[in-house]
Protein backbone atom coordinates (compact mmCIF):
# COMPACT_ATOMS: atom_id res chain seq x y z
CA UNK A 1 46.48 8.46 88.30
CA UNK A 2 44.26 10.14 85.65
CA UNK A 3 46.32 11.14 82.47
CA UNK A 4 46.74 14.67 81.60
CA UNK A 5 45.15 16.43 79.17
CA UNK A 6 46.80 17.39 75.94
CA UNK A 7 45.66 21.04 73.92
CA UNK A 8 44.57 21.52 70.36
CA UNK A 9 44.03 24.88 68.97
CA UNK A 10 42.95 24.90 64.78
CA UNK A 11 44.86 27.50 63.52
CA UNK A 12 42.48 27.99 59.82
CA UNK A 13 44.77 30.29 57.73
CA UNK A 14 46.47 29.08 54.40
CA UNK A 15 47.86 31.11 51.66
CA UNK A 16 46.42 28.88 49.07
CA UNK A 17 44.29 25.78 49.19
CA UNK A 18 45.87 21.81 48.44
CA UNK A 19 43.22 19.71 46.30
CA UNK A 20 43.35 17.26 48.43
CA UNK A 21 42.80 19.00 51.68
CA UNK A 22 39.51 19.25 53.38
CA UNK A 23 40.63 20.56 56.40
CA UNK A 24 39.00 24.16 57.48
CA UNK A 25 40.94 26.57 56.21
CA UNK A 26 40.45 30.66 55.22
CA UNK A 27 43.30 32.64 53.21
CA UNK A 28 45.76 34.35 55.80
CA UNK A 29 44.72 37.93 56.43
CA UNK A 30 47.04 39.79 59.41
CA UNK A 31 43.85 41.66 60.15
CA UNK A 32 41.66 38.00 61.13
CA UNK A 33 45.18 36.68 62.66
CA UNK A 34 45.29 38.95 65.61
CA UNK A 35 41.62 38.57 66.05
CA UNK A 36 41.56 35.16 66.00
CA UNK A 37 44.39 34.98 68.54
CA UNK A 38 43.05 36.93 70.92
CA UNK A 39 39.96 34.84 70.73
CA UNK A 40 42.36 31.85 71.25
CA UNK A 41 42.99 33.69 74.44
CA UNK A 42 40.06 34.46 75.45
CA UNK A 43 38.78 30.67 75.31
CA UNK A 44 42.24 29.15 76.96
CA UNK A 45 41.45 30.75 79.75
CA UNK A 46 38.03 29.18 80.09
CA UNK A 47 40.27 25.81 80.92
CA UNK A 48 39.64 24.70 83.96
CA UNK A 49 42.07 25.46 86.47
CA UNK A 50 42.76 22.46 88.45
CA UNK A 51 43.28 21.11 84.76
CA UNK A 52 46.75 19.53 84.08
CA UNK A 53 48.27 19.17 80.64
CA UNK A 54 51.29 17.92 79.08
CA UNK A 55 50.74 18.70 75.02
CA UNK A 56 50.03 21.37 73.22
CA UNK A 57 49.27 20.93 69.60
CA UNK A 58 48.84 23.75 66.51
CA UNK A 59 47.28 22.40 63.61
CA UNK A 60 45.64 23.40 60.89
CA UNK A 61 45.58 25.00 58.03
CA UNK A 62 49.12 26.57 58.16
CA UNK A 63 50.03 27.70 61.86
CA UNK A 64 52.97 28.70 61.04
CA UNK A 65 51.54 31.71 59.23
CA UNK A 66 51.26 33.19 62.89
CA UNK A 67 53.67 35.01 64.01
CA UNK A 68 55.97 34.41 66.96
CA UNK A 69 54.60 36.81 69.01
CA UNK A 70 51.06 35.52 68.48
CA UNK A 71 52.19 31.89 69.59
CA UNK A 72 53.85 33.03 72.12
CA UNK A 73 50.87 35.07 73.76
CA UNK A 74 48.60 31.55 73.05
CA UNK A 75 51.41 29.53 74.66
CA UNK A 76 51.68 31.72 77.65
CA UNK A 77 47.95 32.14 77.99
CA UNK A 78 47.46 28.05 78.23
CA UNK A 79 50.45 28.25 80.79
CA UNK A 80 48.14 30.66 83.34
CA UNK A 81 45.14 28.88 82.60
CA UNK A 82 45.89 25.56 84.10
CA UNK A 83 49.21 22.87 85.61
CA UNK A 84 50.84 22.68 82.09
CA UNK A 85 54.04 20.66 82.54
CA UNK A 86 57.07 22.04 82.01
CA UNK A 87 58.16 19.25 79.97
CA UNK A 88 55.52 19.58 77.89
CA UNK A 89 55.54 18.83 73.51
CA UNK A 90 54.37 21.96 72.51
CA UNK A 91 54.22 21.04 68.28
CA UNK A 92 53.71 23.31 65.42
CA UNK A 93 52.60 22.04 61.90
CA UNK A 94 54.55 24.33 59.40
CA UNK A 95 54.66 24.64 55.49
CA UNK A 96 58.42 24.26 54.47
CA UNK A 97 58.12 27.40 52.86
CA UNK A 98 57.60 29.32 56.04
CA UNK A 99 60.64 27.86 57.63
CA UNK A 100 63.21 30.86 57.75
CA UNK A 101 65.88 31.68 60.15
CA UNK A 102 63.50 33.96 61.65
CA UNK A 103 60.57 32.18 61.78
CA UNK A 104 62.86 29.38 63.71
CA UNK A 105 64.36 31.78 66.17
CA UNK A 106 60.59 33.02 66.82
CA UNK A 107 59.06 29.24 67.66
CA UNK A 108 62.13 28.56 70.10
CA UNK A 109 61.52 31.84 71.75
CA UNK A 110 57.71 31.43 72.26
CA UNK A 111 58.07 27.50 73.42
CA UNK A 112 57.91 25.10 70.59
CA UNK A 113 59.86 22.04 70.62
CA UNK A 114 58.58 19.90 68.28
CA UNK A 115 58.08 20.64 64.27
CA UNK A 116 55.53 18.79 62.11
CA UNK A 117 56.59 20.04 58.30
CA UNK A 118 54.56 19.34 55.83
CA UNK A 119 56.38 17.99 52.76
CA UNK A 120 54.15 15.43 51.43
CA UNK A 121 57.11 13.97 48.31
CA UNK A 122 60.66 15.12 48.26
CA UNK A 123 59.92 14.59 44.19
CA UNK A 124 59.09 17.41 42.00
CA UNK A 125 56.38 15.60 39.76
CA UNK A 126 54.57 13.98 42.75
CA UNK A 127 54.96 18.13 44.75
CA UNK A 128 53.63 19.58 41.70
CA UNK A 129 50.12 16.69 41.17
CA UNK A 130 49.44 17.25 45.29
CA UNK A 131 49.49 21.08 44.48
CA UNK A 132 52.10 22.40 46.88
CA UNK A 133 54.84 25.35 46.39
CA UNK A 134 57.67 24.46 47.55
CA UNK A 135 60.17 22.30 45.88
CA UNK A 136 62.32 18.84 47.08
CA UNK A 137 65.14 21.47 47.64
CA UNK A 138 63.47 23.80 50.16
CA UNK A 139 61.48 21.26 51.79
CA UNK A 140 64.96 19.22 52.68
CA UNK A 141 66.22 22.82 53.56
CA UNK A 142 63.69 23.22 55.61
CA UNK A 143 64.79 19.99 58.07
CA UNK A 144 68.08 21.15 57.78
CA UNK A 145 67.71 24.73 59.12
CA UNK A 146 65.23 23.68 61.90
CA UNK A 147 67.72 20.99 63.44
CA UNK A 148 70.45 23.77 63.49
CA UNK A 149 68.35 26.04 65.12
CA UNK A 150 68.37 23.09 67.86
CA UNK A 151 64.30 21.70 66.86
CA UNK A 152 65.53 17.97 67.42
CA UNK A 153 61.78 16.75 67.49
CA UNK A 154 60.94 17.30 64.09
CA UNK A 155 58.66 15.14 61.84
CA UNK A 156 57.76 14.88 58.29
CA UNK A 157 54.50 14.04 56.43
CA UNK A 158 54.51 11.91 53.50
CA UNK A 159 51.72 11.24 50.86
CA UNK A 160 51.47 7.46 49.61
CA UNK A 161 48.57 6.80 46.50
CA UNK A 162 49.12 8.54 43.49
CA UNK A 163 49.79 6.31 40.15
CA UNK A 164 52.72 8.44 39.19
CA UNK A 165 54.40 7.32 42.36
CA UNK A 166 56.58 4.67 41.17
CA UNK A 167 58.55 2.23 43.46
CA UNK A 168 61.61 3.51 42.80
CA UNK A 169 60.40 6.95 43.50
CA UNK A 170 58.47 6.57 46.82
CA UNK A 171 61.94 5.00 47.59
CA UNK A 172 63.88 7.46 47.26
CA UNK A 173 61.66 9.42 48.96
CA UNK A 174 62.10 7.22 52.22
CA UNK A 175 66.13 7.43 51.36
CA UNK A 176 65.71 11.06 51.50
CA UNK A 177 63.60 11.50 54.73
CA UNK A 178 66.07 8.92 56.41
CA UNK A 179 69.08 11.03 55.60
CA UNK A 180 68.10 14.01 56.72
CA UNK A 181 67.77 14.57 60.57
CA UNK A 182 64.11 13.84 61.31
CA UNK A 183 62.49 11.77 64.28
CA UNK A 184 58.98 11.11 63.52
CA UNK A 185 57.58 10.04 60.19
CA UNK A 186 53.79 10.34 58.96
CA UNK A 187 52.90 8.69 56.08
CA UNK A 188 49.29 8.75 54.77
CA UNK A 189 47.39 7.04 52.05
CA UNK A 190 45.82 9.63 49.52
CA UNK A 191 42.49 9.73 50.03
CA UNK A 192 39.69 11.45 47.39
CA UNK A 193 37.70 13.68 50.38
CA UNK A 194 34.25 15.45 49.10
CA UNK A 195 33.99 18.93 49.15
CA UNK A 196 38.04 19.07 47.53
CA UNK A 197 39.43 20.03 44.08
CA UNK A 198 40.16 16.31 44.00
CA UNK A 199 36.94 15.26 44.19
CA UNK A 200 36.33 17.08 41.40
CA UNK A 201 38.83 16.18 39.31
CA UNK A 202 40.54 13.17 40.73
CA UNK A 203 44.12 12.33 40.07
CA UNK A 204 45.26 9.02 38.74
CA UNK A 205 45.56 6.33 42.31
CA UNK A 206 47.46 3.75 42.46
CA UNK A 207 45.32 0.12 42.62
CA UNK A 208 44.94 -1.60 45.71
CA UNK A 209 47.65 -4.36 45.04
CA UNK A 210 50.21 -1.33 44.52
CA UNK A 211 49.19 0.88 47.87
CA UNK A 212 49.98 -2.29 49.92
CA UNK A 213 53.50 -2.96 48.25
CA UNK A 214 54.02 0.63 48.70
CA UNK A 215 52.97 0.30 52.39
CA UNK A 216 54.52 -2.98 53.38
CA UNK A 217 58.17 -1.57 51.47
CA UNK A 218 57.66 1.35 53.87
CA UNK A 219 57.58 -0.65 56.95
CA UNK A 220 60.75 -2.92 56.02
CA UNK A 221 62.84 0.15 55.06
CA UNK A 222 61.50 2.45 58.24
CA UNK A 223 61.90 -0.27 60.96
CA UNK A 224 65.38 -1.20 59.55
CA UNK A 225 66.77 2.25 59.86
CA UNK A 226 65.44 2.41 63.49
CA UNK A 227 62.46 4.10 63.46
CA UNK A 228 58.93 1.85 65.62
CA UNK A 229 56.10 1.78 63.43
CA UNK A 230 54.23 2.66 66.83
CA UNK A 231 50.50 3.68 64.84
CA UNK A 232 48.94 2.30 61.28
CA UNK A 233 50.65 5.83 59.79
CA UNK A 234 53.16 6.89 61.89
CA UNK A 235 56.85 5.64 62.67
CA UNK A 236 59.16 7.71 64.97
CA UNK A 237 62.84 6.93 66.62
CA UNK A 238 62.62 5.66 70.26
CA UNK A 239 61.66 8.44 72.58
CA UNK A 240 59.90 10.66 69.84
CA UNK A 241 56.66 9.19 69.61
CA UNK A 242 53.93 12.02 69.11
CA UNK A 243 52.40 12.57 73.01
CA UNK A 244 49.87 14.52 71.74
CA UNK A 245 48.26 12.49 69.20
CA UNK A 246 48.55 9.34 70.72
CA UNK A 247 46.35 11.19 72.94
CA UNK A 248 43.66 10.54 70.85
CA UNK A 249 43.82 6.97 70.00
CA UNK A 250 44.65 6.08 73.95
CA UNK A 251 41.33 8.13 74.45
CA UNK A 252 42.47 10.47 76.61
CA UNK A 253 41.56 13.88 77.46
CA UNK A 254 42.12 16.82 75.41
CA UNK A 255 40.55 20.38 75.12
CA UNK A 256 40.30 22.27 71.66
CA UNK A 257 40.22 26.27 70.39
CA UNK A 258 39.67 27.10 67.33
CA UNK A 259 36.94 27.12 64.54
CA UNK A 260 36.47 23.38 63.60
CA UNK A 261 38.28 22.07 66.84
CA UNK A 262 36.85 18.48 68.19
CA UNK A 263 37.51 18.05 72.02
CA UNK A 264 37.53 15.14 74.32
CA UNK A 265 36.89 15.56 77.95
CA UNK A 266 34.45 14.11 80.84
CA UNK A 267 33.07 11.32 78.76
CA UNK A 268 31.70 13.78 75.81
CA UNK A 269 32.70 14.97 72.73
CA UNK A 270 32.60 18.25 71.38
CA UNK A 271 32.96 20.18 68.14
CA UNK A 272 33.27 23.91 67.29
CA UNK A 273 31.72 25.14 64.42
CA UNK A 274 33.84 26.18 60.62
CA UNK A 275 33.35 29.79 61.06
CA UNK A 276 35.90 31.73 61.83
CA UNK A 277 33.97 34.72 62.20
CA UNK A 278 31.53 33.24 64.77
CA UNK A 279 34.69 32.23 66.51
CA UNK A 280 36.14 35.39 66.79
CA UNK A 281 32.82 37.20 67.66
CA UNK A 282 31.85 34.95 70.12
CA UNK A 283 32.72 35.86 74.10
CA UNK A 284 33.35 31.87 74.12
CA UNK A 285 33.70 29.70 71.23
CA UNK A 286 30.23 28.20 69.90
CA UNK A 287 30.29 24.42 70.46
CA UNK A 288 28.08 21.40 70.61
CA UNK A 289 28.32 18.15 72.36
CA UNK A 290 28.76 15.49 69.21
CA UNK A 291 28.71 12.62 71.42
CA UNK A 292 27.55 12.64 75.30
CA UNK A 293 28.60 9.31 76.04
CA UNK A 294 32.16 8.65 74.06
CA UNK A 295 34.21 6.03 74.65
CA UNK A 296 32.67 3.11 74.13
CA UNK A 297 34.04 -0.81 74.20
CA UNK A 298 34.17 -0.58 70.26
CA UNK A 299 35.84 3.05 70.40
CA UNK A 300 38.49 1.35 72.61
CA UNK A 301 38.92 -1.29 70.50
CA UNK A 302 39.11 -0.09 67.33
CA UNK A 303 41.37 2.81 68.46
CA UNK A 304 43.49 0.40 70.33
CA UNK A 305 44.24 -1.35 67.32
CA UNK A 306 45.48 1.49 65.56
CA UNK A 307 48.58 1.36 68.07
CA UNK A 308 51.49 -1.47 67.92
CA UNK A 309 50.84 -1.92 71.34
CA UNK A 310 47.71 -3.28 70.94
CA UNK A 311 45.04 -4.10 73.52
CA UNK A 312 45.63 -5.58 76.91
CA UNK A 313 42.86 -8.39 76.98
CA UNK A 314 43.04 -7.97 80.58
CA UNK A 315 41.14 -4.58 80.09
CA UNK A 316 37.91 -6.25 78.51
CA UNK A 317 37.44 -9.27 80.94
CA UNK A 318 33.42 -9.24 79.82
CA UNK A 319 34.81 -9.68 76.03
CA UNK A 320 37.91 -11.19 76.51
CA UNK A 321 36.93 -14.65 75.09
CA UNK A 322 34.64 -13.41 71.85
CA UNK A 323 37.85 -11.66 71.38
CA UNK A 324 40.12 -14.34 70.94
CA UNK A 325 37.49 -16.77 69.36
CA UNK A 326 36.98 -13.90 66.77
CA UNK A 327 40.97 -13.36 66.31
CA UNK A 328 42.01 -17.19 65.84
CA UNK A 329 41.73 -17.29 62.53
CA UNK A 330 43.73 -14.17 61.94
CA UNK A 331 46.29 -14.92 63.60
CA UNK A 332 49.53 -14.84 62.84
CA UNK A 333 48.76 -13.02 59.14
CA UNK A 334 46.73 -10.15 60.30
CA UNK A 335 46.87 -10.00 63.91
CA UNK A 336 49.45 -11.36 67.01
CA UNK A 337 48.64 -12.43 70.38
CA UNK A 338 51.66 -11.93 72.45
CA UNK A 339 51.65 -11.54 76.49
CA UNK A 340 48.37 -11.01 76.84
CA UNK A 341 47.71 -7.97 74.09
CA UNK A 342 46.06 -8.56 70.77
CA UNK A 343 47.70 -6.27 68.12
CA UNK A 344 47.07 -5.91 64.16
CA UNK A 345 50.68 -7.11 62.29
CA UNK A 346 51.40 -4.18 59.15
CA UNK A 347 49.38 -6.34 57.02
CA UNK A 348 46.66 -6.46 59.13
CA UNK A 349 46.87 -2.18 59.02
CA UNK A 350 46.44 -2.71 55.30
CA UNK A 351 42.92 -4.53 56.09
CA UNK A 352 42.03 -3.05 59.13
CA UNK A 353 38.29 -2.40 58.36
CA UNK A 354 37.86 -5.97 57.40
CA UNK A 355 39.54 -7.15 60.63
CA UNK A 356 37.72 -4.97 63.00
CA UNK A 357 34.37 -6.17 61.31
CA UNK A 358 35.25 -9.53 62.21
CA UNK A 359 36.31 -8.14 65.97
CA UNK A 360 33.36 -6.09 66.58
CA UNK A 361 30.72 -8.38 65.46
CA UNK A 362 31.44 -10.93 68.40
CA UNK A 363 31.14 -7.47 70.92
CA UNK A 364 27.46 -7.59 72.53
């Protein structure tokens, strides 16, 4: 049985840009908003309709900027346009600071069921060097008020890398996530992207030696309090794994809306251009085929990887041997052969370029 398809629609409206973002974004204007969702619209139901789909992802920028109604019309319109399940993780990505009562009651009503919030550091000095607005307080408020409101899929982002982040501050961070009701944890390395504030003017990083003590702590503390470190950046309680994104590492199909939106479907890849305007002027999104033949052995393998599961040797009979000559001497410190799937250990996530150099060069 083929999998079903998940749904991405780039939602590009912020009220103010983070330095380290690089993500497409314009400042909100209510104006662009209702254009740009009835362009949304207009593309969903280009879908094809014996399409079937079981995610449904807003990211961004700041979807929650959108208003209920607006999500709601999108939502609906994807549920016309092809089988969508009716178990389906619909997720918004929110700000904290756009988590009201309101808002809350609005994202139930229109179909979400899973919140991604984007707190980044539950400590004021680390908040205030990343650039964002709201404070430890609000951001904790913010999980709070959406579990009430019955959102029990909800997962936080948190930043790892800058210098100022001391042990015994990215610990209490964890502490902090872990007491407050959250499923799903994202936790991402700071990286220095061109074409950012940070770039610019970079912020003081923590060495090498310190990101992988910060890393490795995060592991042990996540995995003791329950939560499967399932992806190199992402840990979540059993049953609350992200559908949609592992989507995209199991390489399976997904269709994107949305100025700056990458697709995946029928072998190709596919990109929409960063222009909002174009987007909304357009009768059908512009887009252009990135890659016509995705997918590749090495795309499978080095996405595989990303995921504790690993890969299932089975699956690459004509590389199955080059595979395990190549992983013998990495094994047990880097990588673990268990059953039949090869899978990279946490401290082979920490070196994962290195050890997929050594993988890839024995693939023909």
């Amino acid at each position: 049985m083929s999998p079903k398809a998940g749904i991405y629609i780039h939602v590009p409206f912020c009220t103010g840009k983070c330095p380290y973002c690089n993500f497409y974004s314009v400042r909100y204007d209510r104006t662009a908003a209702e254009r740009y969702t009835e362009a949304v619209c207009r593309n969903c139901r280009q879908i094809p309709s014996e399409s079937e789909a079981d995610t449904l992802y807003f990211g961004g920028g700041t979807p929650s900027l959108l208003s209920g109604e607006q999500l709601k019309a999108i939502i609906r319109c994807v549920k016309e346009s092809c089988a969508f399940s009716e178990d389906a993780e619909i997720t918004l990505e929110a700000n904290p600071l756009t988590v009201t009562d309101r808002a809350l009651s609005a994202w139930k009503e229109a179909g979400i069921n899973r919140l991604s919030l984007g707190v980044q550091s539950f400590q004021s000095e680390v908040l205030e060097q990343l650039g964002r607005r709201h404070t430890p307080e609000q951001a904790a408020s913010a999980v709070r008020r959406a579990y009430d409101a019955g959102f029990e899929n909800l997962s936080v982002d948190l930043m790892i890398g800058l210098a100022n982040q001391e042990p015994d501050c990215f610990a209490r961070d964890l502490e902090t996530a872990c007491s407050l009701p959250v499923s799903h944890i994202s936790a991402y390395l700071l990286k220095i992207e061109e074409h950012t504030p940070f770039y610019e003017n970079p912020p003081a990083l923590l060495g090498s030696d310190a990101q992988a003590e910060r890393y490795l702590m995060m592991h042990d503390y996540l995995t003791d309090r329950g939560f499967l470190h399932y992806e190199i950046s992402n840990f979540a309680k059993p049953g609350f794994r992200s559908r949609h994104n592992c989507k995209y590492w199991r390489l399976e199909p997904y269709f994107a809306f949305g100025p700056s939106a990458h697709a995946f479907h029928g072998g190709k890849r596919y990109a929409v251009p960063h222009d909002l305007y174009a987007f909304c002027g357009s009768p059908l999104q512009p887009e252009t085929v990135t890659e016509s033949d995705a997918g590749s052995l090495t795309e499978r393998v080095m996405l595989g990887l990303r995921l504790s599961e690993g890969l299932c040797l089975a699956d690459f009979p004509a590389v199955r041997e080059q595979l395990l000559r190549a992983a013998a001497p990495l094994i047990p410190q880097f990588l673990s052969l268990c059953d039949g799937r090869l899978s990279m250990t946490p401290e082979g996530w920490l070196v994962s370029n290195s050890v997929l150099v050594r993988l890839l060069e024995q693939i023909p």
